[in-house]
PDB file of N, CA and C in Angstrom:
ATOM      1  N   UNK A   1       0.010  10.387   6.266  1.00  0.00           N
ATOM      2  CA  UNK A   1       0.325   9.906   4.947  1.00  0.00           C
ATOM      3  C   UNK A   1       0.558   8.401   5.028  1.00  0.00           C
ATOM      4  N   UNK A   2      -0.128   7.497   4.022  1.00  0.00           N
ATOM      5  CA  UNK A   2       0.233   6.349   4.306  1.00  0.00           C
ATOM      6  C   UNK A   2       2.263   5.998   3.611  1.00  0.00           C
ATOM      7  N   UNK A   3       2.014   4.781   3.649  1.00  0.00           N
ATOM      8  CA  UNK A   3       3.433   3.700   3.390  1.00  0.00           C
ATOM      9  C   UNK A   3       3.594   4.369   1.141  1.00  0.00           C
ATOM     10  N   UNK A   4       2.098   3.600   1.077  1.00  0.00           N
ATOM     11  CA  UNK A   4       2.176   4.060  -0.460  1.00  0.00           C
ATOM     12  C   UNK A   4       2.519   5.512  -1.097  1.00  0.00           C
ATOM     13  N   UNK A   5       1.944   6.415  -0.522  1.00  0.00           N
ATOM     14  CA  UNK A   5       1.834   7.364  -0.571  1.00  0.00           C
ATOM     15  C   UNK A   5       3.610   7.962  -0.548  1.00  0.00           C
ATOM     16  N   UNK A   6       4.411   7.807   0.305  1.00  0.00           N
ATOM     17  CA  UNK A   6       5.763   8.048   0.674  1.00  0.00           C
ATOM     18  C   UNK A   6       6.345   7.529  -0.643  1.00  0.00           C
ATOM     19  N   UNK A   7       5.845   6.407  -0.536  1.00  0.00           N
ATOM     20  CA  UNK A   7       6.863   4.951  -1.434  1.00  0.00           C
ATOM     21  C   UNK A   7       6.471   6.460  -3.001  1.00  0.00           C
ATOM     22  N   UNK A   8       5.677   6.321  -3.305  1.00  0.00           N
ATOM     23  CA  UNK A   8       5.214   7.105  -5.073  1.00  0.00           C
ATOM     24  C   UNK A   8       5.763   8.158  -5.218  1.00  0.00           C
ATOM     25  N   UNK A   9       6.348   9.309  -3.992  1.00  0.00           N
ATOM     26  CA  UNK A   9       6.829   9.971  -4.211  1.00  0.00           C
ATOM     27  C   UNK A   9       8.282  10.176  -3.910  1.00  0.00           C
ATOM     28  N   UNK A  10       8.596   9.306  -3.515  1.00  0.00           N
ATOM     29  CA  UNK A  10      10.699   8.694  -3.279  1.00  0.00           C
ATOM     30  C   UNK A  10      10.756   8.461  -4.671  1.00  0.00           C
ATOM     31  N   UNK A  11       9.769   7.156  -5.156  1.00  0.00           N
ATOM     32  CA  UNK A  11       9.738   6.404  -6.335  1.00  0.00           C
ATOM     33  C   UNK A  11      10.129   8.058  -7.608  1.00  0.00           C
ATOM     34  N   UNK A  12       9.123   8.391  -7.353  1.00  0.00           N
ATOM     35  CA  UNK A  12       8.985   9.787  -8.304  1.00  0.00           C
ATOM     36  C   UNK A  12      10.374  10.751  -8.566  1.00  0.00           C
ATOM     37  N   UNK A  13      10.446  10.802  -6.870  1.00  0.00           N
ATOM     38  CA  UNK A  13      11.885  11.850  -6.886  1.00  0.00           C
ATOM     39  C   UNK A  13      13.277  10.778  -7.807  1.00  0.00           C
ATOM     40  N   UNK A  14      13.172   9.526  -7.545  1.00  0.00           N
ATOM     41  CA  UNK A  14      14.821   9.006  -8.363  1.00  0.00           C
ATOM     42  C   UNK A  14      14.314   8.874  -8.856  1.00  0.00           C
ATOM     43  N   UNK A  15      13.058   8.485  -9.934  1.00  0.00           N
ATOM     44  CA  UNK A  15      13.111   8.385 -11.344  1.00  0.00           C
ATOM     45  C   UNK A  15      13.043   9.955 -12.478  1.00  0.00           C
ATOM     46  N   UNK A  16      12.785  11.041 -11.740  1.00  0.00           N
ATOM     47  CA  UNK A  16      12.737  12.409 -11.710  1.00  0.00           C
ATOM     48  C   UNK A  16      13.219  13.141 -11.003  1.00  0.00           C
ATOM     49  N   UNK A  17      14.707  13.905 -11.209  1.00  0.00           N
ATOM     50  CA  UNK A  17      15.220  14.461 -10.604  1.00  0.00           C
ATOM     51  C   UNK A  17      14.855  15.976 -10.619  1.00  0.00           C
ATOM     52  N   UNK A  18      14.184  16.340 -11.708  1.00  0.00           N
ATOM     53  CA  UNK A  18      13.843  17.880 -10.860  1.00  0.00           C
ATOM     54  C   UNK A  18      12.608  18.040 -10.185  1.00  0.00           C
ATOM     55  N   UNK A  19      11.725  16.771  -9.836  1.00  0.00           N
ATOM     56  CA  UNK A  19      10.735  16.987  -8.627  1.00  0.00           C
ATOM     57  C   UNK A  19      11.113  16.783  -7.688  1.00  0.00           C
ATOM     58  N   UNK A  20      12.803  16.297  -7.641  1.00  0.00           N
ATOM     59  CA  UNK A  20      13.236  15.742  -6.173  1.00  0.00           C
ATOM     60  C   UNK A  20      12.871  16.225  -5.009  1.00  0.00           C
ATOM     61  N   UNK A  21      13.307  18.082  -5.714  1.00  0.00           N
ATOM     62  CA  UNK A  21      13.301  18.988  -4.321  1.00  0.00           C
ATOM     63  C   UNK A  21      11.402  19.119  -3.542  1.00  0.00           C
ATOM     64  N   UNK A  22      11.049  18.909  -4.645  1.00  0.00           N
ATOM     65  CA  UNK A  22       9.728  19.558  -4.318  1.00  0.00           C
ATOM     66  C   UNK A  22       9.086  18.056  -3.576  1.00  0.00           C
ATOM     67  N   UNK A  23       9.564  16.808  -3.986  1.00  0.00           N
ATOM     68  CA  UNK A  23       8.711  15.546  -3.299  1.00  0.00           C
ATOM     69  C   UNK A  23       9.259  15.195  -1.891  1.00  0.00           C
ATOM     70  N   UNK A  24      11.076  15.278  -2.226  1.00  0.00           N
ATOM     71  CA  UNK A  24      11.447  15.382  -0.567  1.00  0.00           C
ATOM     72  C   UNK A  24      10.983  16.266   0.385  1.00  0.00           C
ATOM     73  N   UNK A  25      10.295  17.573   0.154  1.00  0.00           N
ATOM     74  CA  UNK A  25       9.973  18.313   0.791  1.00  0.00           C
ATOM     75  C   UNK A  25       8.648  17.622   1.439  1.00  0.00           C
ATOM     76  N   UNK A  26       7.801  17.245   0.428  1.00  0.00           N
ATOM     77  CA  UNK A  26       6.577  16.643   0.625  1.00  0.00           C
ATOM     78  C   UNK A  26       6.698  15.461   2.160  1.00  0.00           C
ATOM     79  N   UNK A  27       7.678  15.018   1.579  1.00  0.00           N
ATOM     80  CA  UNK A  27       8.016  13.585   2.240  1.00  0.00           C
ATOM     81  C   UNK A  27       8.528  13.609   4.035  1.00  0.00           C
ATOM     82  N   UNK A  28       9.516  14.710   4.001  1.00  0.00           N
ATOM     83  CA  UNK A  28       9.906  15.299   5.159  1.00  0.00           C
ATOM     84  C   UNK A  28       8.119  15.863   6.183  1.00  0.00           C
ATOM     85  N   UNK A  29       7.554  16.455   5.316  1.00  0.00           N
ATOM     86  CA  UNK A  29       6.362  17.129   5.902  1.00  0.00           C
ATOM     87  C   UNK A  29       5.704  16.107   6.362  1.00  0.00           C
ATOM     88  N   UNK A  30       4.849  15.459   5.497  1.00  0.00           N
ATOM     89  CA  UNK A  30       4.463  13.926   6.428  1.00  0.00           C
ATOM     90  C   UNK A  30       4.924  13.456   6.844  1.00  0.00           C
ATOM     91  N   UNK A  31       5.892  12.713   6.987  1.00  0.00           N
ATOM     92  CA  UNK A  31       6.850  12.369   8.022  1.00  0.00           C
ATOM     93  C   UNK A  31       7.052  13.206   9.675  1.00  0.00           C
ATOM     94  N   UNK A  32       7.164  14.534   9.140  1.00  0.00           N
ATOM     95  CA  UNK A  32       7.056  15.626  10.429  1.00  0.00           C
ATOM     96  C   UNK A  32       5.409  15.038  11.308  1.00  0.00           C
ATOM     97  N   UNK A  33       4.395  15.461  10.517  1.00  0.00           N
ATOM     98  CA  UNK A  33       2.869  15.438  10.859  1.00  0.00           C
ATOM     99  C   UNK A  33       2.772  13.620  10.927  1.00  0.00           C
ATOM    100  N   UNK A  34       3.433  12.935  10.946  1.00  0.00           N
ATOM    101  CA  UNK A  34       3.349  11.658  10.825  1.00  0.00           C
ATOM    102  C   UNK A  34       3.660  11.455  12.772  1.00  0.00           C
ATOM    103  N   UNK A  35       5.087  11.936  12.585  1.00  0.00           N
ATOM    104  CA  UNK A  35       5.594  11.871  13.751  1.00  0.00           C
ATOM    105  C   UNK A  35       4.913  12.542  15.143  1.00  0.00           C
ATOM    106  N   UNK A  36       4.127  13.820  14.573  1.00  0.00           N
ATOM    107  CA  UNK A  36       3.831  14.427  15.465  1.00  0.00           C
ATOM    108  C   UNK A  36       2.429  13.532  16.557  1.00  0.00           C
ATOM    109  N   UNK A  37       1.732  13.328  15.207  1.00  0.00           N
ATOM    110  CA  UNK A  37       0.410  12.622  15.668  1.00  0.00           C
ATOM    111  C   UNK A  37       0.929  11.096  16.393  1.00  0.00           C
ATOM    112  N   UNK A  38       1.735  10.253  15.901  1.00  0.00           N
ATOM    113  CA  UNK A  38       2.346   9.496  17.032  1.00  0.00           C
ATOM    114  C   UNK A  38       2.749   9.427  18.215  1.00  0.00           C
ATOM    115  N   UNK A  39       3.443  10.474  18.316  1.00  0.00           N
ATOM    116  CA  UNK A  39       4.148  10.970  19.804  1.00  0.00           C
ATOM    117  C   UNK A  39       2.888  11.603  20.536  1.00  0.00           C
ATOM    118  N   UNK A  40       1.525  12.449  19.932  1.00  0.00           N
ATOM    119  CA  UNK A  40       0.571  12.786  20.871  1.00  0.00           C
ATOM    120  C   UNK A  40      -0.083  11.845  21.443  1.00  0.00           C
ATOM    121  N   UNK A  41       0.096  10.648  20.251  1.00  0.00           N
ATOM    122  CA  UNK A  41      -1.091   9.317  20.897  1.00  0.00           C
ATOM    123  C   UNK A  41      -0.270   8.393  22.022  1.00  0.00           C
ATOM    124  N   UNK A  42       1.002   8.189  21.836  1.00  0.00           N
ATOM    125  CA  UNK A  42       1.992   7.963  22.965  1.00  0.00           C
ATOM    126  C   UNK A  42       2.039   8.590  23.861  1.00  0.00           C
ATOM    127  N   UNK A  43       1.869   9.457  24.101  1.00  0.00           N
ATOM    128  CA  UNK A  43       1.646  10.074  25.267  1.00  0.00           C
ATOM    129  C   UNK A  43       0.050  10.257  26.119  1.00  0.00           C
ATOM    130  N   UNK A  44      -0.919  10.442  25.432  1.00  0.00           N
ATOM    131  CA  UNK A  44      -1.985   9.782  25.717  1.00  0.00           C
ATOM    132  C   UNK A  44      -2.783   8.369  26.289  1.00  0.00           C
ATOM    133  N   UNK A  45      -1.584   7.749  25.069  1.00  0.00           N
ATOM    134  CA  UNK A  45      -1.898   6.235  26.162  1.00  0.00           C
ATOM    135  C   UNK A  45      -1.296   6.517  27.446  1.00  0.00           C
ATOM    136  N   UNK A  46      -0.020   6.809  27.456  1.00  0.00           N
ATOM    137  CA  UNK A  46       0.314   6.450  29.076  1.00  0.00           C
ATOM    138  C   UNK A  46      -0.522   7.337  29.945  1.00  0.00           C
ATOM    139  N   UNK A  47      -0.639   8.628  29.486  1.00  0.00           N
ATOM    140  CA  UNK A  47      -1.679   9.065  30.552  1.00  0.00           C
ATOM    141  C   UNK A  47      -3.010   7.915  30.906  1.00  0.00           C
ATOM    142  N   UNK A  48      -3.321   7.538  29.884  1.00  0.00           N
ATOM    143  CA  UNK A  48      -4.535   6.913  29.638  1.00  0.00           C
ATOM    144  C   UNK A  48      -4.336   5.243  30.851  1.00  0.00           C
ATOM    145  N   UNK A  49      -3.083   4.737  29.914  1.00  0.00           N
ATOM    146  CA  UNK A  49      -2.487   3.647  31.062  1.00  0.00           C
ATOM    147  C   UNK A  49      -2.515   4.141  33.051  1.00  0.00           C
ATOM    148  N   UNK A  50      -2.157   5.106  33.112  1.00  0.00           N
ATOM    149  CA  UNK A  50      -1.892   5.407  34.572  1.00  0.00           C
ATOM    150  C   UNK A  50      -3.438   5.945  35.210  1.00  0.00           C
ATOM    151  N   UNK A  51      -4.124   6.657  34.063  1.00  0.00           N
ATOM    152  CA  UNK A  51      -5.643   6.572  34.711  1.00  0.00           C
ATOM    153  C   UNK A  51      -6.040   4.990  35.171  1.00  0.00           C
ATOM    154  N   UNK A  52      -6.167   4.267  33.914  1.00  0.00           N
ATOM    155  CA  UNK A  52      -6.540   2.985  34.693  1.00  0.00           C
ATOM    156  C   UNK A  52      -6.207   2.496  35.294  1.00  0.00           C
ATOM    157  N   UNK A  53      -4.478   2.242  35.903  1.00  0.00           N
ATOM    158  CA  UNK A  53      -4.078   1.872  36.998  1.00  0.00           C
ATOM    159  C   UNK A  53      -4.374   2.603  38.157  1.00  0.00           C
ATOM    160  N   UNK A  54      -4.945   3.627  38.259  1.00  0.00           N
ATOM    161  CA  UNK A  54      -5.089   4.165  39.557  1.00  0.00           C
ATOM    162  C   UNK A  54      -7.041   4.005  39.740  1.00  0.00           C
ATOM    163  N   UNK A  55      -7.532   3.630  38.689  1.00  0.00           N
ATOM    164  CA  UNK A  55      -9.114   3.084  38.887  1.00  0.00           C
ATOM    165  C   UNK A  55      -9.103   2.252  39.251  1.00  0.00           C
ATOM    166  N   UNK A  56      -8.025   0.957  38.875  1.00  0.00           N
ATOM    167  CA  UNK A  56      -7.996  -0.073  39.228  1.00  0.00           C
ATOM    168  C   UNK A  56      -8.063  -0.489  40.844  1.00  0.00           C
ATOM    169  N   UNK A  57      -6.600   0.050  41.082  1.00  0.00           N
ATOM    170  CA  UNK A  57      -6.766   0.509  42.470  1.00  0.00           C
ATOM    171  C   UNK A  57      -7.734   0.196  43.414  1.00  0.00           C
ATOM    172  N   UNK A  58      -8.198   1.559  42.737  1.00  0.00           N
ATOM    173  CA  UNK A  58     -10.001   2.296  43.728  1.00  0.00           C
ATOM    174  C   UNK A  58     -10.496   1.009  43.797  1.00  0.00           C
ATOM    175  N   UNK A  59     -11.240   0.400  42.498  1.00  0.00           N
ATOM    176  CA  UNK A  59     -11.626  -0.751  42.482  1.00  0.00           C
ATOM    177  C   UNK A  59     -11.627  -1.422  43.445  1.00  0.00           C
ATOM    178  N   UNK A  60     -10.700  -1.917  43.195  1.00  0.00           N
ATOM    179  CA  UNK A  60      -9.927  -2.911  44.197  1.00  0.00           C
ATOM    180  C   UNK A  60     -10.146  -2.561  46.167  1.00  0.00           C
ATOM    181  N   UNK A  61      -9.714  -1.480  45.947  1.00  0.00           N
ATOM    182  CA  UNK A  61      -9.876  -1.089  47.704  1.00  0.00           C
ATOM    183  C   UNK A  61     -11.100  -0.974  47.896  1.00  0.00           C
ATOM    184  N   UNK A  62     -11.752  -0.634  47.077  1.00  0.00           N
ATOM    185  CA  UNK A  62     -13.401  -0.434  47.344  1.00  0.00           C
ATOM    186  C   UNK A  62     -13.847  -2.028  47.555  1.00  0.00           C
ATOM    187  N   UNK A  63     -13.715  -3.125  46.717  1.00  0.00           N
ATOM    188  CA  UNK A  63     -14.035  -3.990  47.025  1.00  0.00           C
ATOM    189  C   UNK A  63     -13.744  -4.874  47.866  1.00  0.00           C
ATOM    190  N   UNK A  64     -12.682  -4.556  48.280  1.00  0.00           N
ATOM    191  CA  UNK A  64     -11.617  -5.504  49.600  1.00  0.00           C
ATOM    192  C   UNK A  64     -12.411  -4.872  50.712  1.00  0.00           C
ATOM    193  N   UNK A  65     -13.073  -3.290  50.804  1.00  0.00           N
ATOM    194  CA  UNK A  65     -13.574  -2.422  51.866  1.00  0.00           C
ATOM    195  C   UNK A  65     -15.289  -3.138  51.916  1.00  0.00           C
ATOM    196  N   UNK A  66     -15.893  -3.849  51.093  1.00  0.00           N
ATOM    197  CA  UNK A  66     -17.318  -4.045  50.851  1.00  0.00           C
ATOM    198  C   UNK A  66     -16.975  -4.972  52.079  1.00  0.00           C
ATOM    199  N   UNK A  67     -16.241  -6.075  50.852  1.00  0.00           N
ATOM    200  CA  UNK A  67     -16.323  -7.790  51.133  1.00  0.00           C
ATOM    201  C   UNK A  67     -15.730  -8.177  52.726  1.00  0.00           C
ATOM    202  N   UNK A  68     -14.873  -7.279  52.970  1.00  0.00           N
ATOM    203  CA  UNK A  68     -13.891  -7.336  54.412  1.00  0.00           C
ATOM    204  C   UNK A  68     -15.372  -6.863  55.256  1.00  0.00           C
ATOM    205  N   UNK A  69     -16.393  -6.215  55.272  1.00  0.00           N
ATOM    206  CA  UNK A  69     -17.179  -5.536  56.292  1.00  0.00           C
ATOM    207  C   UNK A  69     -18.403  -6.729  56.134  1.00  0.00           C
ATOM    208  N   UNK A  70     -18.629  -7.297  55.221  1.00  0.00           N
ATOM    209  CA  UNK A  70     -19.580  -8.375  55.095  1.00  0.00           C
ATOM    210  C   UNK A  70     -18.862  -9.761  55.646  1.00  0.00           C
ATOM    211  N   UNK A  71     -17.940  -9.936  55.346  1.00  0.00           N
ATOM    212  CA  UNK A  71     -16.853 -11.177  55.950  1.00  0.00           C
ATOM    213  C   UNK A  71     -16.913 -11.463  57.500  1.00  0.00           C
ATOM    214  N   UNK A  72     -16.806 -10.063  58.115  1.00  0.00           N
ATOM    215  CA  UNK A  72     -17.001  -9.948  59.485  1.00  0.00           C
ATOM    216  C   UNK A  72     -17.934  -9.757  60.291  1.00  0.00           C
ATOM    217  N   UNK A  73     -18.068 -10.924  60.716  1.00  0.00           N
ATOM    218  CA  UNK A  73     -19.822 -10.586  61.231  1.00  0.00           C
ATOM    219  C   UNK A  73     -19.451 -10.557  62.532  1.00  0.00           C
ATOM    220  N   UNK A  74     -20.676  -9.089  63.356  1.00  0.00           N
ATOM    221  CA  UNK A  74     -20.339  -8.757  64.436  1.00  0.00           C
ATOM    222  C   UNK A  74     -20.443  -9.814  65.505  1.00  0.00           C
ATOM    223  N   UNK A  75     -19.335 -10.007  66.430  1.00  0.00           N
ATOM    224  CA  UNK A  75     -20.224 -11.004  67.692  1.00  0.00           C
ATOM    225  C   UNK A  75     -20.829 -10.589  68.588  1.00  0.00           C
ATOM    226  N   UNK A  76     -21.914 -11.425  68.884  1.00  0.00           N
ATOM    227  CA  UNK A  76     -22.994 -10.709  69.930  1.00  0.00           C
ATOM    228  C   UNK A  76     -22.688 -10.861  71.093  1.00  0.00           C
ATOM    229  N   UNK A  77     -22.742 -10.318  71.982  1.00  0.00           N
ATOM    230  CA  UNK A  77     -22.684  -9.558  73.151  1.00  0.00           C
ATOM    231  C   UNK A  77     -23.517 -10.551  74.255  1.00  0.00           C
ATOM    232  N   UNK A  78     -22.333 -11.063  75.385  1.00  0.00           N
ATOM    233  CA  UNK A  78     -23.564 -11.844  76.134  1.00  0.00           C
ATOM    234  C   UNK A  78     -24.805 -11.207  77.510  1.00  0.00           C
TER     235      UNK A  78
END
């Protein structure tokens, strides 16, 4: 539910007191499904955050493992 959407029906309930019950209800519900879908995507990012820190990682060791084996060139043998 958006911002407006909330705001028209608060607005509604004090300028109309016998839709109160029925708009606070409304209002509580999105708010519920508001909250819910927030907290799933919060939690997603961080999963999401700790995947990429641990690709990163890999990355990283993988390329320190390339560049370190090309860096070192074998010495030859007399």
């Amino acid at each position: 539910m958006k911002y407006e959407e909330y705001e028209a029906l608060i607005n509604e309930a004090i300028s109309n007191p016998d839709k109160s019950p029925v708009n606070m209800k409304s209002v509580l519900e999105g708010i519920k499904a508001d909250l819910t879908t927030m907290t799933a995507g919060t939690e997603k990012l961080k999963e999401y955050e700790g995947r990429i820190k641990d690709l990163q990682d890999t990355n990283i060791k993988l390329f320190l493992g390339t560049t370190g084996q090309q860096a070192a060139p074998a010495d030859p043998e007399p």
